[in-house]
C-alpha atoms as a PDB file:
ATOM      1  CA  UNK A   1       0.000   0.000   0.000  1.00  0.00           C
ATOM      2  CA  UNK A   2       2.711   2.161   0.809  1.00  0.00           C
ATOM      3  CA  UNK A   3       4.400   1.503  -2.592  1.00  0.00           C
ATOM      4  CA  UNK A   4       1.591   2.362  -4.461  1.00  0.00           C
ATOM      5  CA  UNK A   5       0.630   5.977  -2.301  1.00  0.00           C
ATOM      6  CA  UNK A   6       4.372   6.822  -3.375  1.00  0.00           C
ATOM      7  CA  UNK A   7       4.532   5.706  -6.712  1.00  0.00           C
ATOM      8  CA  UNK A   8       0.932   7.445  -7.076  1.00  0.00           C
ATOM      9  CA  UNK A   9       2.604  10.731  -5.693  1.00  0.00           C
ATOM     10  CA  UNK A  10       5.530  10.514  -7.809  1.00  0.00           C
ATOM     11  CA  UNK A  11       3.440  10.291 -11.098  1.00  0.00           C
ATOM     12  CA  UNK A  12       1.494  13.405  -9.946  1.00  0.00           C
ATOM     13  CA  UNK A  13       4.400  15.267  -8.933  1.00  0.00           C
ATOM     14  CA  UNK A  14       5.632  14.747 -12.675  1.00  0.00           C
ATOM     15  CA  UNK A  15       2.271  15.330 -14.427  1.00  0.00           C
ATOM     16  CA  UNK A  16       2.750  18.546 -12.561  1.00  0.00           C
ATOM     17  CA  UNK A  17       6.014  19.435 -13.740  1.00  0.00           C
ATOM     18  CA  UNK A  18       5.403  18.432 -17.180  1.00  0.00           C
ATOM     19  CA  UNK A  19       2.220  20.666 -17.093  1.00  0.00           C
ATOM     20  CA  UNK A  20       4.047  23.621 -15.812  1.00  0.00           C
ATOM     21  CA  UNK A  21       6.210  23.839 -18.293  1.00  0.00           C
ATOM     22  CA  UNK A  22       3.442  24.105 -21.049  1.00  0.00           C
ATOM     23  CA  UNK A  23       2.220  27.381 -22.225  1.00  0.00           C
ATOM     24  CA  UNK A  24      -0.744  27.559 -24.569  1.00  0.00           C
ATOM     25  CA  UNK A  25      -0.557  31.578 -26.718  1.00  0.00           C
ATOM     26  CA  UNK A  26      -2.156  33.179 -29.320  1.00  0.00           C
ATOM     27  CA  UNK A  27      -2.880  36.348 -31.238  1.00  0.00           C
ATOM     28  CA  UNK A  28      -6.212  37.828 -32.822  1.00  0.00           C
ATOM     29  CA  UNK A  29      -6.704  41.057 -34.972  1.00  0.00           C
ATOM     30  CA  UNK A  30     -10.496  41.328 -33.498  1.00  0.00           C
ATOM     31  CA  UNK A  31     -11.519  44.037 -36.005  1.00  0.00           C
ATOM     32  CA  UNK A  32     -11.994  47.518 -34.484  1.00  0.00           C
ATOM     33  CA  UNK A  33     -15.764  48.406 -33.817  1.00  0.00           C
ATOM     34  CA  UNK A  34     -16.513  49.559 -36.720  1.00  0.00           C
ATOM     35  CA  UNK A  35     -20.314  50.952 -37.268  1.00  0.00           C
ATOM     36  CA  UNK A  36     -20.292  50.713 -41.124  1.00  0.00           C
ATOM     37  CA  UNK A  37     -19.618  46.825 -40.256  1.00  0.00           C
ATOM     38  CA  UNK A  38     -23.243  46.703 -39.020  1.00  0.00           C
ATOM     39  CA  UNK A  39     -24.410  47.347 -42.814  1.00  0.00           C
ATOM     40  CA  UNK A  40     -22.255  44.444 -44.019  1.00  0.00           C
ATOM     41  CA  UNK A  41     -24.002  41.940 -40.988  1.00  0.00           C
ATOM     42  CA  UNK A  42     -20.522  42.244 -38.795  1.00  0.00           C
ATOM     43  CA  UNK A  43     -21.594  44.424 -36.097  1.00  0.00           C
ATOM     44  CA  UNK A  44     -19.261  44.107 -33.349  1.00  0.00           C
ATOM     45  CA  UNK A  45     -22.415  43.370 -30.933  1.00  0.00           C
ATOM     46  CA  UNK A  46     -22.943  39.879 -32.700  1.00  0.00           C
ATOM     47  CA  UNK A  47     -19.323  39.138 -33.186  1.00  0.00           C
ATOM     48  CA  UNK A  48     -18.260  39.055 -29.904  1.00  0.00           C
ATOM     49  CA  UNK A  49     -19.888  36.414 -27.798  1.00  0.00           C
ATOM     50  CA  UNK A  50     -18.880  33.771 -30.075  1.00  0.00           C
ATOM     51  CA  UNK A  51     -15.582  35.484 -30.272  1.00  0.00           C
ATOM     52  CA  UNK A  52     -16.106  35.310 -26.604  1.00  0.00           C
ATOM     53  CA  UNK A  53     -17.003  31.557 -27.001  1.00  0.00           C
ATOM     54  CA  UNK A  54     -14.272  30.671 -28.893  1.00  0.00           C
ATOM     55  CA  UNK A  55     -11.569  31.946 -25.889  1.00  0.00           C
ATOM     56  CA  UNK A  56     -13.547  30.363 -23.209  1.00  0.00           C
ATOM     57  CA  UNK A  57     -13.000  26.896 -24.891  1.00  0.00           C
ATOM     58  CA  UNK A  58      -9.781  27.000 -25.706  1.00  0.00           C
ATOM     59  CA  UNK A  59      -8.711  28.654 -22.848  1.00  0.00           C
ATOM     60  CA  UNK A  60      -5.249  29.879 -23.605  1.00  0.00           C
ATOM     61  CA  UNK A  61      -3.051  30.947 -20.718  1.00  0.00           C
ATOM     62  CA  UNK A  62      -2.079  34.308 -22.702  1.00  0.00           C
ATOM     63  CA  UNK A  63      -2.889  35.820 -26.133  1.00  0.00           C
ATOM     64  CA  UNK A  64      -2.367  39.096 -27.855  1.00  0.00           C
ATOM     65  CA  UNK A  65      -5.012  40.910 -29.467  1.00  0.00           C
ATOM     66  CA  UNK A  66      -5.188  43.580 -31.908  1.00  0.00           C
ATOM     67  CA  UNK A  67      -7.571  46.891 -32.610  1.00  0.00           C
ATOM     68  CA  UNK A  68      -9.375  46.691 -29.571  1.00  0.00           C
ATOM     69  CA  UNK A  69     -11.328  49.599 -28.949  1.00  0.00           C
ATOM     70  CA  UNK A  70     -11.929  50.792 -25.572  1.00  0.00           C
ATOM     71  CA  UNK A  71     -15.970  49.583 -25.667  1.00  0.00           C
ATOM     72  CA  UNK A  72     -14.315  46.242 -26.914  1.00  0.00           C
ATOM     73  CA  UNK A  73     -12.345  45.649 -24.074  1.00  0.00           C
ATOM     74  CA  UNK A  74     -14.578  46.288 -21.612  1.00  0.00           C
ATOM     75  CA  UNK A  75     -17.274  43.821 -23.449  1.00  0.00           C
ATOM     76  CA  UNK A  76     -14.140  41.098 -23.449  1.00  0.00           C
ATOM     77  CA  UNK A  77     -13.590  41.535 -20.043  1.00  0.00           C
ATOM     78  CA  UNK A  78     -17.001  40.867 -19.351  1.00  0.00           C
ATOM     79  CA  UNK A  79     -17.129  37.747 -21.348  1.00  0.00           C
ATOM     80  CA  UNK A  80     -13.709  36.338 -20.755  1.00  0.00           C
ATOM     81  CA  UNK A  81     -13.440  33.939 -17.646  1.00  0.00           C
ATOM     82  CA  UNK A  82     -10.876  34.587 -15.583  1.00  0.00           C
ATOM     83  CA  UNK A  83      -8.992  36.931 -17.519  1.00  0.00           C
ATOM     84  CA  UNK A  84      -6.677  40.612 -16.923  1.00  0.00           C
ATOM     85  CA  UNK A  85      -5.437  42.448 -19.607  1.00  0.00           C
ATOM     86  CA  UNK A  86      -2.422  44.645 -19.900  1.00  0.00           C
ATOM     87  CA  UNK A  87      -2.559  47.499 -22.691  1.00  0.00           C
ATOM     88  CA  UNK A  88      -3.411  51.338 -23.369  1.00  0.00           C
ATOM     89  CA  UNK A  89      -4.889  53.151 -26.239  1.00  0.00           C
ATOM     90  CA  UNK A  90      -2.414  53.943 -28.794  1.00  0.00           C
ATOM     91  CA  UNK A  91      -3.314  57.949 -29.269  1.00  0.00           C
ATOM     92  CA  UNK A  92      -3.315  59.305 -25.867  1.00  0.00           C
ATOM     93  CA  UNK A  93      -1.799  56.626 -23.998  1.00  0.00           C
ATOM     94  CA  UNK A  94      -4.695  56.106 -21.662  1.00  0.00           C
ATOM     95  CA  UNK A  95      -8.179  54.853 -23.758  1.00  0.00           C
ATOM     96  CA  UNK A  96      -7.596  57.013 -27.058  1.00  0.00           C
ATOM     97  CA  UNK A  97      -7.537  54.733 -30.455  1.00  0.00           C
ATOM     98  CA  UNK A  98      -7.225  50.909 -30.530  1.00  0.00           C
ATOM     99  CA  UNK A  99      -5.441  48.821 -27.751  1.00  0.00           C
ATOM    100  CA  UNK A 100      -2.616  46.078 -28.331  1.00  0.00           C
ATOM    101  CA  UNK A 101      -4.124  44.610 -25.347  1.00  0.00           C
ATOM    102  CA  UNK A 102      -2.485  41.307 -23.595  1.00  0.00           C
ATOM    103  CA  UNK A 103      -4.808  38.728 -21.979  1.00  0.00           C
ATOM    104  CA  UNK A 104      -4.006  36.343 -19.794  1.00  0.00           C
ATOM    105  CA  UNK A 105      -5.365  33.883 -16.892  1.00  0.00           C
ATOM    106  CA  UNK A 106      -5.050  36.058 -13.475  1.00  0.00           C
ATOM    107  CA  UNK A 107      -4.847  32.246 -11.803  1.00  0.00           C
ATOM    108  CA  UNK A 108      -2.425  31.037 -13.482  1.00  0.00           C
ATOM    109  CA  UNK A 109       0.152  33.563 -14.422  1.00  0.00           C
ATOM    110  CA  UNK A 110       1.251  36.684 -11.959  1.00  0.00           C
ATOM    111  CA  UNK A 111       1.926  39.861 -13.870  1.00  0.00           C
ATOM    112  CA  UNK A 112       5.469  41.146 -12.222  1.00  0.00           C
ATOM    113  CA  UNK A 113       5.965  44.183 -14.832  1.00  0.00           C
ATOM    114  CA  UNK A 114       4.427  45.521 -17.718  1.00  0.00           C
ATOM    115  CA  UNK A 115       4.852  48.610 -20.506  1.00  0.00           C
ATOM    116  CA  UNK A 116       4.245  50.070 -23.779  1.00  0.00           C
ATOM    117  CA  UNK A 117       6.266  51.972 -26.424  1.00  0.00           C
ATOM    118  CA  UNK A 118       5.151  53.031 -29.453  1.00  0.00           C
ATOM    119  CA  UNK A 119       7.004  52.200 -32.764  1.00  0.00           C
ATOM    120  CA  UNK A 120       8.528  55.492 -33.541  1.00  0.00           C
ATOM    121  CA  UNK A 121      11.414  57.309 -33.127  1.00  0.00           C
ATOM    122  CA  UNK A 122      10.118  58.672 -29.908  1.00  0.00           C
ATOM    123  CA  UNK A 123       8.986  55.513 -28.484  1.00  0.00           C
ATOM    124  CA  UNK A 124       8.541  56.621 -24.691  1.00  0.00           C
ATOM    125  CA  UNK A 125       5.289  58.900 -26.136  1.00  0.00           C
ATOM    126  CA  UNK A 126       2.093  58.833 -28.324  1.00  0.00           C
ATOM    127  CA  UNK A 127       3.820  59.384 -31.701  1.00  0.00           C
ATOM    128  CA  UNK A 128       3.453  58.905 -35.465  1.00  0.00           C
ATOM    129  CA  UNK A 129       6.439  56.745 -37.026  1.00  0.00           C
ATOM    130  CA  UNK A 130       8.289  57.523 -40.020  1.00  0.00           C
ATOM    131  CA  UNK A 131       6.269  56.911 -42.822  1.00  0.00           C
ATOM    132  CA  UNK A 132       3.554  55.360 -40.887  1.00  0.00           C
ATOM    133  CA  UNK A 133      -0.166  56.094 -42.144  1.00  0.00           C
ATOM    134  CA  UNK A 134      -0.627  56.307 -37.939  1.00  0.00           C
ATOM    135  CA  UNK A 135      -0.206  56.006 -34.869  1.00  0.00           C
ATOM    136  CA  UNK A 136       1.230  52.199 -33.512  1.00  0.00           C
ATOM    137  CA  UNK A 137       1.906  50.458 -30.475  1.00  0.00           C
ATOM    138  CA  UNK A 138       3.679  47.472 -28.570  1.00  0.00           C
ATOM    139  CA  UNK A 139       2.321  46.151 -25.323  1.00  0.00           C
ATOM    140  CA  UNK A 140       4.715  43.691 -23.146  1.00  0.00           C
ATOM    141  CA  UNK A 141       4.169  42.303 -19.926  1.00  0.00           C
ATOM    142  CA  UNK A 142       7.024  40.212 -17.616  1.00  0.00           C
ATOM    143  CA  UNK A 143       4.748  36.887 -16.248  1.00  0.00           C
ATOM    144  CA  UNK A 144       5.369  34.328 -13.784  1.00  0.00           C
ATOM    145  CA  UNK A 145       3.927  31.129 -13.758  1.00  0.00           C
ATOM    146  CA  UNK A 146       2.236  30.974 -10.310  1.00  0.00           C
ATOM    147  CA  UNK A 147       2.893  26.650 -10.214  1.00  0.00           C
ATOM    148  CA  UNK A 148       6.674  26.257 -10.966  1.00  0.00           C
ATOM    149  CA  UNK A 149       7.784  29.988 -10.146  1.00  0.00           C
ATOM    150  CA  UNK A 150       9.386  30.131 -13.802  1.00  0.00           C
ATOM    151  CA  UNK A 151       8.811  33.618 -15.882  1.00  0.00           C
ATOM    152  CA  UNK A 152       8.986  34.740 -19.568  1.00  0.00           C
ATOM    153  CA  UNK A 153       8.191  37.832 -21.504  1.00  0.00           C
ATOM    154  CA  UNK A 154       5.491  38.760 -23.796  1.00  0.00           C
ATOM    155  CA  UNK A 155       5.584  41.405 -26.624  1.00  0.00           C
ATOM    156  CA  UNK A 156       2.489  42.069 -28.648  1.00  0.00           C
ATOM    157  CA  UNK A 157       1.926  44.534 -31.824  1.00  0.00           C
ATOM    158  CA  UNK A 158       0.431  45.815 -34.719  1.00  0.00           C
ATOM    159  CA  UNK A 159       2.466  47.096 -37.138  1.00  0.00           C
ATOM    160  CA  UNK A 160       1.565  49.769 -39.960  1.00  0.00           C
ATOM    161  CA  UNK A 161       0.119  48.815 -43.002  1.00  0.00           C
ATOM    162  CA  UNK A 162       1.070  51.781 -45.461  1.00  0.00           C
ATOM    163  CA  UNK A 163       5.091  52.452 -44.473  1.00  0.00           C
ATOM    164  CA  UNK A 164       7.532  49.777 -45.532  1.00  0.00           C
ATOM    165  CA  UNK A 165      10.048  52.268 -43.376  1.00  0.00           C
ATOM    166  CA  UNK A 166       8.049  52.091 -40.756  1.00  0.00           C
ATOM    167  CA  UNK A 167       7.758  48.398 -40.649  1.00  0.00           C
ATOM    168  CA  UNK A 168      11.196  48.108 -41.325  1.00  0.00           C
ATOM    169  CA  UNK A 169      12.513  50.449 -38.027  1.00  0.00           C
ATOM    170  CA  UNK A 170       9.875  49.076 -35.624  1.00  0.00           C
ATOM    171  CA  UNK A 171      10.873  45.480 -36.311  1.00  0.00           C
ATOM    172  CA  UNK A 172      14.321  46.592 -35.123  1.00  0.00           C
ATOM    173  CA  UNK A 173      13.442  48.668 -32.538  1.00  0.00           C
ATOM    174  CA  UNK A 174      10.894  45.490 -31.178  1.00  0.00           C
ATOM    175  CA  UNK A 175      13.917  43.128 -31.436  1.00  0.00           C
ATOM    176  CA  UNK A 176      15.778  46.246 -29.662  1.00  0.00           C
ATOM    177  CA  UNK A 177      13.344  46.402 -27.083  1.00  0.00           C
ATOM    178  CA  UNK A 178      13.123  42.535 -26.433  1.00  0.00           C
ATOM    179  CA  UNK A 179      17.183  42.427 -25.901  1.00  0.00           C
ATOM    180  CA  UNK A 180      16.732  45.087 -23.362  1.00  0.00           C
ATOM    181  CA  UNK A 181      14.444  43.695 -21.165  1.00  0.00           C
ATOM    182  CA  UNK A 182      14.192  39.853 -21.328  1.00  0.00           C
ATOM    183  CA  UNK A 183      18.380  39.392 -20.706  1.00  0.00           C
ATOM    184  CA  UNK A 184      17.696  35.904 -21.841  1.00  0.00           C
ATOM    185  CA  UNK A 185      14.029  35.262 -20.441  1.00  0.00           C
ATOM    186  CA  UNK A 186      12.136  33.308 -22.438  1.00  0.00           C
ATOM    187  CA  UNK A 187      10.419  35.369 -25.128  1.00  0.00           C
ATOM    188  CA  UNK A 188       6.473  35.199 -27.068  1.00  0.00           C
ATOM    189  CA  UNK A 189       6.063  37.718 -30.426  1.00  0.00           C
ATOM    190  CA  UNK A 190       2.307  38.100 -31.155  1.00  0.00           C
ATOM    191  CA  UNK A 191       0.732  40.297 -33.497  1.00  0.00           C
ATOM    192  CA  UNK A 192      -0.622  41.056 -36.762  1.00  0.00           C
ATOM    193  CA  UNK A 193       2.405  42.563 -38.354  1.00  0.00           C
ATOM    194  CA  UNK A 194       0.811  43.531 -41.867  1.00  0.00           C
ATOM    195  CA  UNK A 195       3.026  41.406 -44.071  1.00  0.00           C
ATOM    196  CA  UNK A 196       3.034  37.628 -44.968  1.00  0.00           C
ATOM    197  CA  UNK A 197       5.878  35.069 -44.940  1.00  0.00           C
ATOM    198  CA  UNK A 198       7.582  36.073 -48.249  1.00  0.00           C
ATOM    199  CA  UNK A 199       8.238  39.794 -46.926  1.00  0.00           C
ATOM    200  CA  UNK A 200      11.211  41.122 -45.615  1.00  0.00           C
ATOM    201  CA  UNK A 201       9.996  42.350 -42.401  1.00  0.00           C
ATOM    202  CA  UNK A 202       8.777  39.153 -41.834  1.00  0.00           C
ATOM    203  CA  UNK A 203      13.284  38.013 -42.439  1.00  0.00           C
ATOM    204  CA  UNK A 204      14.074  40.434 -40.040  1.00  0.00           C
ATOM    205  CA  UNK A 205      12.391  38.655 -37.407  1.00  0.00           C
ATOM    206  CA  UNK A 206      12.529  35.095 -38.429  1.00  0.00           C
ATOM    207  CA  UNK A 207      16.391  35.491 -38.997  1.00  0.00           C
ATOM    208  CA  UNK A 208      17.263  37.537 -36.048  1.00  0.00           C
ATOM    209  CA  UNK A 209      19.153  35.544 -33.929  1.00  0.00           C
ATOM    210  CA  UNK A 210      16.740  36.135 -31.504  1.00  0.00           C
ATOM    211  CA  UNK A 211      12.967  34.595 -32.514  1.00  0.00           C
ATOM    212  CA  UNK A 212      11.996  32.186 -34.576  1.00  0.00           C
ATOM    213  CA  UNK A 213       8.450  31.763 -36.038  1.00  0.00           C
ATOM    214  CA  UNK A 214       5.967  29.262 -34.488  1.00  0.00           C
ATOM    215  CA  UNK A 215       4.405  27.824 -37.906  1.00  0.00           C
ATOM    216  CA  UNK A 216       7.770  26.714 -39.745  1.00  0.00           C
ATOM    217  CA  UNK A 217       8.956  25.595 -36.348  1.00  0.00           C
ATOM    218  CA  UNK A 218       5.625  23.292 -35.198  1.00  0.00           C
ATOM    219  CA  UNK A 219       5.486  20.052 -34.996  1.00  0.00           C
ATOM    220  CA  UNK A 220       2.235  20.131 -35.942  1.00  0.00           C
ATOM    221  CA  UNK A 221       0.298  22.294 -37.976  1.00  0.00           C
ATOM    222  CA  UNK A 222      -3.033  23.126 -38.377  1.00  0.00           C
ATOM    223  CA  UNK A 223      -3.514  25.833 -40.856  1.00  0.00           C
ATOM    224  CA  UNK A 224      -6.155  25.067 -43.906  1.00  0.00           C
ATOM    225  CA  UNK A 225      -5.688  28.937 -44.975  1.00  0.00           C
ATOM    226  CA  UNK A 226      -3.844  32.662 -44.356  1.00  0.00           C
ATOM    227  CA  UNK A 227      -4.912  34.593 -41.508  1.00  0.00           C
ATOM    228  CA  UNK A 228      -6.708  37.706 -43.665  1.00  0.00           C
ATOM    229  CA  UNK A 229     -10.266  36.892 -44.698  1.00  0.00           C
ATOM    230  CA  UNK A 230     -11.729  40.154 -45.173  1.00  0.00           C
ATOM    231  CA  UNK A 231     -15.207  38.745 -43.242  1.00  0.00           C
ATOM    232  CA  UNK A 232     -15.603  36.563 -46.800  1.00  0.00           C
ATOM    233  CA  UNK A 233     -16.054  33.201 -46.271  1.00  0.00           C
ATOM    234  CA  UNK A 234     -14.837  31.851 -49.568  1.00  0.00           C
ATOM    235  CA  UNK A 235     -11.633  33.458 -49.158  1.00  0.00           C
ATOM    236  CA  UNK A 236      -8.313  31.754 -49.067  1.00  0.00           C
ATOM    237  CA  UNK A 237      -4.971  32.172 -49.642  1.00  0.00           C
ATOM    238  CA  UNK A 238      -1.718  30.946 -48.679  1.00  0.00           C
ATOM    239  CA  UNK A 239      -0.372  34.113 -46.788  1.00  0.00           C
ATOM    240  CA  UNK A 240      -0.004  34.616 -43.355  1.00  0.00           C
ATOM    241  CA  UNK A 241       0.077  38.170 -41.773  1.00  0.00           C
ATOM    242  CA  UNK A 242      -0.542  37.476 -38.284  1.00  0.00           C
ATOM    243  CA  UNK A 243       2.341  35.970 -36.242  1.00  0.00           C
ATOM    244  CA  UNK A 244       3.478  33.956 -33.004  1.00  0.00           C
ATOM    245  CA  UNK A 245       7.573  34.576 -32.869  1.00  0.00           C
ATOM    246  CA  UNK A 246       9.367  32.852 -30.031  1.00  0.00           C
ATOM    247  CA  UNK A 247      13.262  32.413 -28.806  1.00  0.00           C
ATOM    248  CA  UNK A 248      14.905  29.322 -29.218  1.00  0.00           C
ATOM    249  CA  UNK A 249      14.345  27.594 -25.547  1.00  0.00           C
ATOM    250  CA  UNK A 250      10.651  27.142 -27.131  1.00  0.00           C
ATOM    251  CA  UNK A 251       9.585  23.938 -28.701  1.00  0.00           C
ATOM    252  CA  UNK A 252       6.463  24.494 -30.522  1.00  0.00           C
ATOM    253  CA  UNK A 253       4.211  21.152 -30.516  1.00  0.00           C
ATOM    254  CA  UNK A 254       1.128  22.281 -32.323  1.00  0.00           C
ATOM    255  CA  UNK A 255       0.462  25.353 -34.500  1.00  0.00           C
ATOM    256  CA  UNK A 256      -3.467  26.059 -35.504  1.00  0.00           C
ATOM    257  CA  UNK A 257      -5.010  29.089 -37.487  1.00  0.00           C
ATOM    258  CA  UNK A 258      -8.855  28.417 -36.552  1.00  0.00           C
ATOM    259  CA  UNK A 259     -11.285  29.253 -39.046  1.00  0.00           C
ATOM    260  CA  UNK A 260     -14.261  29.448 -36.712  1.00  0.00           C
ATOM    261  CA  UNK A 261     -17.366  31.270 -37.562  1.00  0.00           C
ATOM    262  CA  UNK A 262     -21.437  31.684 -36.620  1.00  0.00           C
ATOM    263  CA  UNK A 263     -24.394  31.698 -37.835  1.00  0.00           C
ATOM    264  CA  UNK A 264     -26.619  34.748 -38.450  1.00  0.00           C
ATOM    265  CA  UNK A 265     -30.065  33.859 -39.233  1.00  0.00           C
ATOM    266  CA  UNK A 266     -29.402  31.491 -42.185  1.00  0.00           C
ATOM    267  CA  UNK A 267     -26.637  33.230 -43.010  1.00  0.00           C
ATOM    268  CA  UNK A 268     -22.658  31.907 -42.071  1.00  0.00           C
ATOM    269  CA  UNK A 269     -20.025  34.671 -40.918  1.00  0.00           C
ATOM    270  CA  UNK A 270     -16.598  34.808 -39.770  1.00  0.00           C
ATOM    271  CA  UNK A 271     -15.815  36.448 -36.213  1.00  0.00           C
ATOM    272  CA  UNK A 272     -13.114  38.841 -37.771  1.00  0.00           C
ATOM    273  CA  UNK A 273     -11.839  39.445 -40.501  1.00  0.00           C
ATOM    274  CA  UNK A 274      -8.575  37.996 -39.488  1.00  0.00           C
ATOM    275  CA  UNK A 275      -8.548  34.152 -37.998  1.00  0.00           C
ATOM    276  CA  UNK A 276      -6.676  33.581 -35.150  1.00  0.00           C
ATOM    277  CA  UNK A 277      -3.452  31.977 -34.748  1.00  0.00           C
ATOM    278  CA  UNK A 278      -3.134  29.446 -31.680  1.00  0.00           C
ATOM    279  CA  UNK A 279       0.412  27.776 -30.523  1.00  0.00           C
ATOM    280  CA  UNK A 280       0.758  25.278 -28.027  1.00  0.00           C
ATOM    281  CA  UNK A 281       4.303  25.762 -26.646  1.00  0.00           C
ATOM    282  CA  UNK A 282       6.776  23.646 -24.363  1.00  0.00           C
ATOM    283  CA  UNK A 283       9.821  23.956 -22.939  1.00  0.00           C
ATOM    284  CA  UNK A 284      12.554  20.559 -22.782  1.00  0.00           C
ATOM    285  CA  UNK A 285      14.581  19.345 -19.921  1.00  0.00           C
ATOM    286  CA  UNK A 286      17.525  21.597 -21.321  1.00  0.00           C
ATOM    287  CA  UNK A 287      15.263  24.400 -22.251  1.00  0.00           C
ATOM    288  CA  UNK A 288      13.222  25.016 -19.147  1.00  0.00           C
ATOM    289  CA  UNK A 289      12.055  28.875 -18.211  1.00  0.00           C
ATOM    290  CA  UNK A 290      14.594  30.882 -15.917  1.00  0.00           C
ATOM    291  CA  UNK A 291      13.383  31.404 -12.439  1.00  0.00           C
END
């Protein structure tokens, strides 16, 4: 009997290890709350429970979101379980203009330290970058997993869509940024970066030195289409603008883009008009989080 109690507390004592040292992430471009959208059938109002939904299932332990509106955040807290956020409005630094907002289970990670800088030349301050159409943002937050003690970083952003010289400087200044304060912490990228595999913005991350990207790295993949659909159902393509980067002391076991969607009357629609990008992440004996 007494064999068995210990061999039954060793096998829970590893299940528990094993567990701790997997991190399920994401990203999702939401779509701002738009009212011409409501013309088109993709009101914000009917979008978001099954957006809500869709989180409560899967129940990721963090994800990064993009174009969150100030109304929108307050209707995801409301109808996320169990979830804080990290992020400010992009304009005025406070709830002006869309949100880079980071979500993440309040039982299961502890937020130590948190910012924002915007991707200009004068990051410490709402400003426009370079050739940037306007005004972005990166959100990170410092977490600590609250069963094994361990911590990692979490960057999340949403690069411009008009200036290739904007794209170009932020990347750099992101991978500046991530130098500067994870020293070697375990790193997550999210965000929809406004360019797809082939571009070099996308090189500049992929071959830093520093991240690699989940979906050429999985094990796994799950990914029937690109991440832009432009709320049409019929649309596919091959090209992925929304990313999950990570540093090397991440293994990436499974890699989804989920093409959920609802039903209006008799008619199907997509939650966003981006799908979001899941990534099931774990760290080896040799690659285990920093405490």
């Amino acid at each position: 009997m007494y064999k068995q109690l210990t061999t039954l507390i060793l096998a829970l004592l590893l299940s528990s290890s094993f567990y701790a040292q997997q991190l399920y992430v994401g990203t999702y471009n939401i779509r701002y709350n738009n009212p011409n959208d409501e013309h088109e059938g993709n009101a914000w109002a009917q979008r978001c429970p099954p957006l809500c939904d869709f989180i409560n299932f899967e129940q990721p332990e963090i994800f990064g979101t993009q174009e969150v509106l100030v109304d929108q955040l307050h209707d995801l807290i409301k109808g996320l379980n169990g979830y804080d956020y990290i992020g400010i409005g992009r304009e005025d630094g406070k709830e002006k203009g869309e949100y880079a907002a980071i979500f993440y289970k309040k039982d299961q990670l502890k937020l130590i330290d948190s910012g924002n800088f915007w991707l200009s030349s004068s990051p410490e301050h709402p400003s426009l970058g370079w050739d940037a159409a306007c005004i972005r943002i990166c959100t990170w937050g410092e977490f600590q997993d609250k069963t094994s003690g361990k911590k990692f970083y979490f960057f999340n952003t949403h690069m411009n869509h008009v200036g290739v010289v904007a794209r170009r400087e932020s990347a750099q200044l992101i991978l500046k940024r991530i130098s500067q304060l994870a020293k070697g912490l375990p790193t997550i990228l999210t965000g929809d970066f406004n360019v797809d595999q082939t571009d070099e913005i996308y090189q500049i991350f992929s071959n830093s030195g520093i991240l690699r990207d989940c979906y050429t790295n999985a094990q796994q993949r799950m990914a029937p289409t690109g991440t832009w659909n432009d709320f049409m159902q019929d649309s596919r393509s091959k090209y992925r603008i929304d990313h999950v980067f990570v540093t090397r002391d991440c293994d990436v076991p499974h890699y989804a883009i989920f093409t959920n969607s609802y039903w209006l009357g008799k008619s199907r629609r997509n939650i966003s008009d981006h799908y979001p990008v899941m990534v099931k992440l774990s760290y080896s004996k040799n690659k285990t989080l920093q405490k």
